[in-house]
Protein backbone atom coordinates (compact mmCIF):
# COMPACT_ATOMS: atom_id res chain seq x y z
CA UNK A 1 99.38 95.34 107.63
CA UNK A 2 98.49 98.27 109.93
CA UNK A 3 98.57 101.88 109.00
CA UNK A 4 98.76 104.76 111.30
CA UNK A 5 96.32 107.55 109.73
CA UNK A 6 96.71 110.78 111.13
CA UNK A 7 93.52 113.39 110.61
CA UNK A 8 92.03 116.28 112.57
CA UNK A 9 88.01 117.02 111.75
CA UNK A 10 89.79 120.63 110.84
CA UNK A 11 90.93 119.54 107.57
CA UNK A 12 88.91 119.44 104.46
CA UNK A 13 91.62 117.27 102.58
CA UNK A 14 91.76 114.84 105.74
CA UNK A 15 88.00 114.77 105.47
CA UNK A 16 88.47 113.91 101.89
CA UNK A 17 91.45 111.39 102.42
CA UNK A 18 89.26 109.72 105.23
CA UNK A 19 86.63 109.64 102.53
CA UNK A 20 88.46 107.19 99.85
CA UNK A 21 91.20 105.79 102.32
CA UNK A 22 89.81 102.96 104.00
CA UNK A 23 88.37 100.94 101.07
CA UNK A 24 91.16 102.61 99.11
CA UNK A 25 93.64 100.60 101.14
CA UNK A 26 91.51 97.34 101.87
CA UNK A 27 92.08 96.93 98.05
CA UNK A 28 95.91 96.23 98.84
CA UNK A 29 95.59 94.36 101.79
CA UNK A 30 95.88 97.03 104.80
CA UNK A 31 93.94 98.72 107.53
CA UNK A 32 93.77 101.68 109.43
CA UNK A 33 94.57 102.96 112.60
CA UNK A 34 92.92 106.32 112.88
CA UNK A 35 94.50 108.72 115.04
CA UNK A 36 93.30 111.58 116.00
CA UNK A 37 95.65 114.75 116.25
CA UNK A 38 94.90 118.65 117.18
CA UNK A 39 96.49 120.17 114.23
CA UNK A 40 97.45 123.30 115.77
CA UNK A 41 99.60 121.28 117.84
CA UNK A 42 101.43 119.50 114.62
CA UNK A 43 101.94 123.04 113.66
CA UNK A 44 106.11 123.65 113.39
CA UNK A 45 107.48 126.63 115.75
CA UNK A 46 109.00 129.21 113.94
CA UNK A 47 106.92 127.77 110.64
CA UNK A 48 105.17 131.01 109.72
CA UNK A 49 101.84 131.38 108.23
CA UNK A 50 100.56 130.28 105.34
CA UNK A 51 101.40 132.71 102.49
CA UNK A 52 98.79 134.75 101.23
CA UNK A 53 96.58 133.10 98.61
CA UNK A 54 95.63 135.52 95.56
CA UNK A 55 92.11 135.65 93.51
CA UNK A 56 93.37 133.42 91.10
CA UNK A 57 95.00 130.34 93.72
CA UNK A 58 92.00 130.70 95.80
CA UNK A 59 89.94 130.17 92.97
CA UNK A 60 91.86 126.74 92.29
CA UNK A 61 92.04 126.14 95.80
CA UNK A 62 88.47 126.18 95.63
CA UNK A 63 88.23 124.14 92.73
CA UNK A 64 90.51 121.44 93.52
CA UNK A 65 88.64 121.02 96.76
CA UNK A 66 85.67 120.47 94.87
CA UNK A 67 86.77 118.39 91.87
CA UNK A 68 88.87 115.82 94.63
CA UNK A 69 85.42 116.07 96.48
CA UNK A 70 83.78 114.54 93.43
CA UNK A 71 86.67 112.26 93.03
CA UNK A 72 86.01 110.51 96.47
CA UNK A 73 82.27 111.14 96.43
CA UNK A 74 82.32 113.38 99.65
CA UNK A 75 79.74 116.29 99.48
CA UNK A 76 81.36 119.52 100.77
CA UNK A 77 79.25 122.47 101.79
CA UNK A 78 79.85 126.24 99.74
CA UNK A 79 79.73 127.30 103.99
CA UNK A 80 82.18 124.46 105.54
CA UNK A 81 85.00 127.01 104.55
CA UNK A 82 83.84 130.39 106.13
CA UNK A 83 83.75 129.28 110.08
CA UNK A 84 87.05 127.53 111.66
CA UNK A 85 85.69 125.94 114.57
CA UNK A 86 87.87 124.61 117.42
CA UNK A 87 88.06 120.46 116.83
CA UNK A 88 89.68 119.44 119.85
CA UNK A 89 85.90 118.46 121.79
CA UNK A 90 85.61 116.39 118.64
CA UNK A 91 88.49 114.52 118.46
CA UNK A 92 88.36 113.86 122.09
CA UNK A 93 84.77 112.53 121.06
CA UNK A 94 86.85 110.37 118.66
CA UNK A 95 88.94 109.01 121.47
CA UNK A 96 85.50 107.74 123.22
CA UNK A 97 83.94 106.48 120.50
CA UNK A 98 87.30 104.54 119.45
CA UNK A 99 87.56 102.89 122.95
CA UNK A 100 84.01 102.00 122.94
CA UNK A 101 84.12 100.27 119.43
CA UNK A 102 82.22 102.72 117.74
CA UNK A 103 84.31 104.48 116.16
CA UNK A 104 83.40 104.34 112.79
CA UNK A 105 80.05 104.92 113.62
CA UNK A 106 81.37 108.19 114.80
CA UNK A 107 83.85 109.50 112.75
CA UNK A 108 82.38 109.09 109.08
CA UNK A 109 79.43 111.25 110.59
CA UNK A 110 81.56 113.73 112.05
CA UNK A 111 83.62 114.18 109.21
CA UNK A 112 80.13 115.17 107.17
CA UNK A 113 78.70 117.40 109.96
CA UNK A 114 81.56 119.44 109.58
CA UNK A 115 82.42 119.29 105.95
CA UNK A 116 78.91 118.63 104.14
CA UNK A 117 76.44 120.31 106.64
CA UNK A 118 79.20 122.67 108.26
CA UNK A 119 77.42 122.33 111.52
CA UNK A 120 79.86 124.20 114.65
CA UNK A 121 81.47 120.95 115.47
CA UNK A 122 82.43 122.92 118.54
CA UNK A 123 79.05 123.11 119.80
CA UNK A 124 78.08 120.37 122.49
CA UNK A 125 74.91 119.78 121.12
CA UNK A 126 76.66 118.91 117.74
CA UNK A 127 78.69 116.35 119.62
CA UNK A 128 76.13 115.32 122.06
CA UNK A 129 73.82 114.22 118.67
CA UNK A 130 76.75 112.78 116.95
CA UNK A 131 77.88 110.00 119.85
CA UNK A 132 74.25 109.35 119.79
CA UNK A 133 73.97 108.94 116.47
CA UNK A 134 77.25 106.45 117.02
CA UNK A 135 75.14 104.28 119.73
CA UNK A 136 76.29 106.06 122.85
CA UNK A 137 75.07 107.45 126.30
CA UNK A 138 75.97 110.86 124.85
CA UNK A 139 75.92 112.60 128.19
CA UNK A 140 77.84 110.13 130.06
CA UNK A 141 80.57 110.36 126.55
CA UNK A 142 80.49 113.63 126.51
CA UNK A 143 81.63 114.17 130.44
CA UNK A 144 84.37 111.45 129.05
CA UNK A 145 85.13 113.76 126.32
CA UNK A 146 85.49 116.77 128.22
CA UNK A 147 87.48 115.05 131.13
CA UNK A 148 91.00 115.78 131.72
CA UNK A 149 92.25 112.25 131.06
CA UNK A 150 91.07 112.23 127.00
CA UNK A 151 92.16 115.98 126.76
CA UNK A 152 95.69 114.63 128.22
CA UNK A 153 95.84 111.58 125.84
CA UNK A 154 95.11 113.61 122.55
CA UNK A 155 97.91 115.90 123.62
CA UNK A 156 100.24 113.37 123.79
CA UNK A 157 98.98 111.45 121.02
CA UNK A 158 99.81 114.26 119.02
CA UNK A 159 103.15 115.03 120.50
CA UNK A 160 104.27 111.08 119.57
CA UNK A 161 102.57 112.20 115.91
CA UNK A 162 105.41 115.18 116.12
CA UNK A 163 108.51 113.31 117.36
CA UNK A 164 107.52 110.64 114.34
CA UNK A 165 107.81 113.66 112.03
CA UNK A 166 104.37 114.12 111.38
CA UNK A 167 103.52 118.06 110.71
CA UNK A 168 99.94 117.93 108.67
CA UNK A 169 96.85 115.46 107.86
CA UNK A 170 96.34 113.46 106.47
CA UNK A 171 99.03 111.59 107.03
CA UNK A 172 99.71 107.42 106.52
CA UNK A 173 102.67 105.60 107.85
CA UNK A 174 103.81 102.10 105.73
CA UNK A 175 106.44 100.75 108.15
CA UNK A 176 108.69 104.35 108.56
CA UNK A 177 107.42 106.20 105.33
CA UNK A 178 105.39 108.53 105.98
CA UNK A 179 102.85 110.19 103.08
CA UNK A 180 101.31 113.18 103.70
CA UNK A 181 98.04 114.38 102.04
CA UNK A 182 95.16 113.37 100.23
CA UNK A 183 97.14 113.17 97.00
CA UNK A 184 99.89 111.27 98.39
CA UNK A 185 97.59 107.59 98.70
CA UNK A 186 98.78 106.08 95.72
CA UNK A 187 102.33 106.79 96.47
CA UNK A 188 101.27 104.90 100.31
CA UNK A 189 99.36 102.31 98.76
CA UNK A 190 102.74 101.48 95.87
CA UNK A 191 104.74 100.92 99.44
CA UNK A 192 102.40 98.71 100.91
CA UNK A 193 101.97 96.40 97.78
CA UNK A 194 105.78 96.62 98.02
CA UNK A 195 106.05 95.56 101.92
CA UNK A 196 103.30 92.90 100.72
């Protein structure tokens, strides 16, 4: 059985989720599709904001970040949190690296330079060193990455993730239930030993 995973390099809990999900899921039998999506594209109109988080919620925000961290055994940098760079260069990165069979290679890494060693994802060099940390020409990926055609495929990758209902990451389709977040897994993984 194939599941659809759903992530954006944005997202700490994705980062997580992508930390534990793969083996997590091999256990029952299923794989992964990764796809990447540009979250602020997911993002509902007319939605709103996220409410306002006081002392005490952001101090269990914090918190549960790090005790899922520890859960998964994902390191997660005190400085990941304080810069939001733009992910879309990254995820079109993704896209290259997935077509060239490397995406694993990839993606684990670029989950960590964001996340562990909050590196500026956004930054070229960043990406240029990650696709050649993957095995790729990362000049002649990067031009890829940057093209019109990948920018044009996550966009509509992430419109298809819409019209299937999909509004966050991580998120796992089993069959036409979707599950999304981190802590949603074992509820995924009951449905696939179900379907099984």
């Amino acid at each position: 059985m194939k599941l659809p995973f759903y992530f954006d390099y944005a997202c700490p809990w994705a980062y997580l989720g992508s930390a534990r999900a793969e083996a997590y899921f091999a256990e029952a039998g299923a794989e992964l599709d990764f796809r990447p999506v540009y979250l602020p594209l997911l993002r509902e109109p007319g939605a709103g904001g996220l409410p306002e988080m006081g002392d005490r919620k952001k101090r269990n925000y914090r918190n549960d970040l790090l005790h899922w961290a520890e859960l998964c055994g994902a390191q997660l940098s005190p400085e990941a949190g304080a810069r939001r760079p733009d992910t879309r260069l990254l995820l079109q990165c993704a896209l290259v690296a997935k077509d060239a069979g490397r995406f694993r290679e990839f993606h684990y890494p670029a989950y960590r330079a964001r996340w562990a060693e909050a590196q500026d994802v956004a930054d070229e060099a960043v990406a240029r060193g990650l696709l050649r940390g993957a095995g790729l020409d990362p000049d002649a990926s990067l031009a890829r990455a940057r093209g019109p055609e990948l920018a044009a495929r996550l966009d509509a990758e992430t419109r298809e993730a819409v019209e299937r209902g999909v509004f966050g990451v991580p998120t796992v389709f089993v069959g036409d239930e979707m599950f999304w977040g981190n802590d949603r897994f074992e509820v995924a993984r009951h449905y696939v030993l179900k379907a099984g």
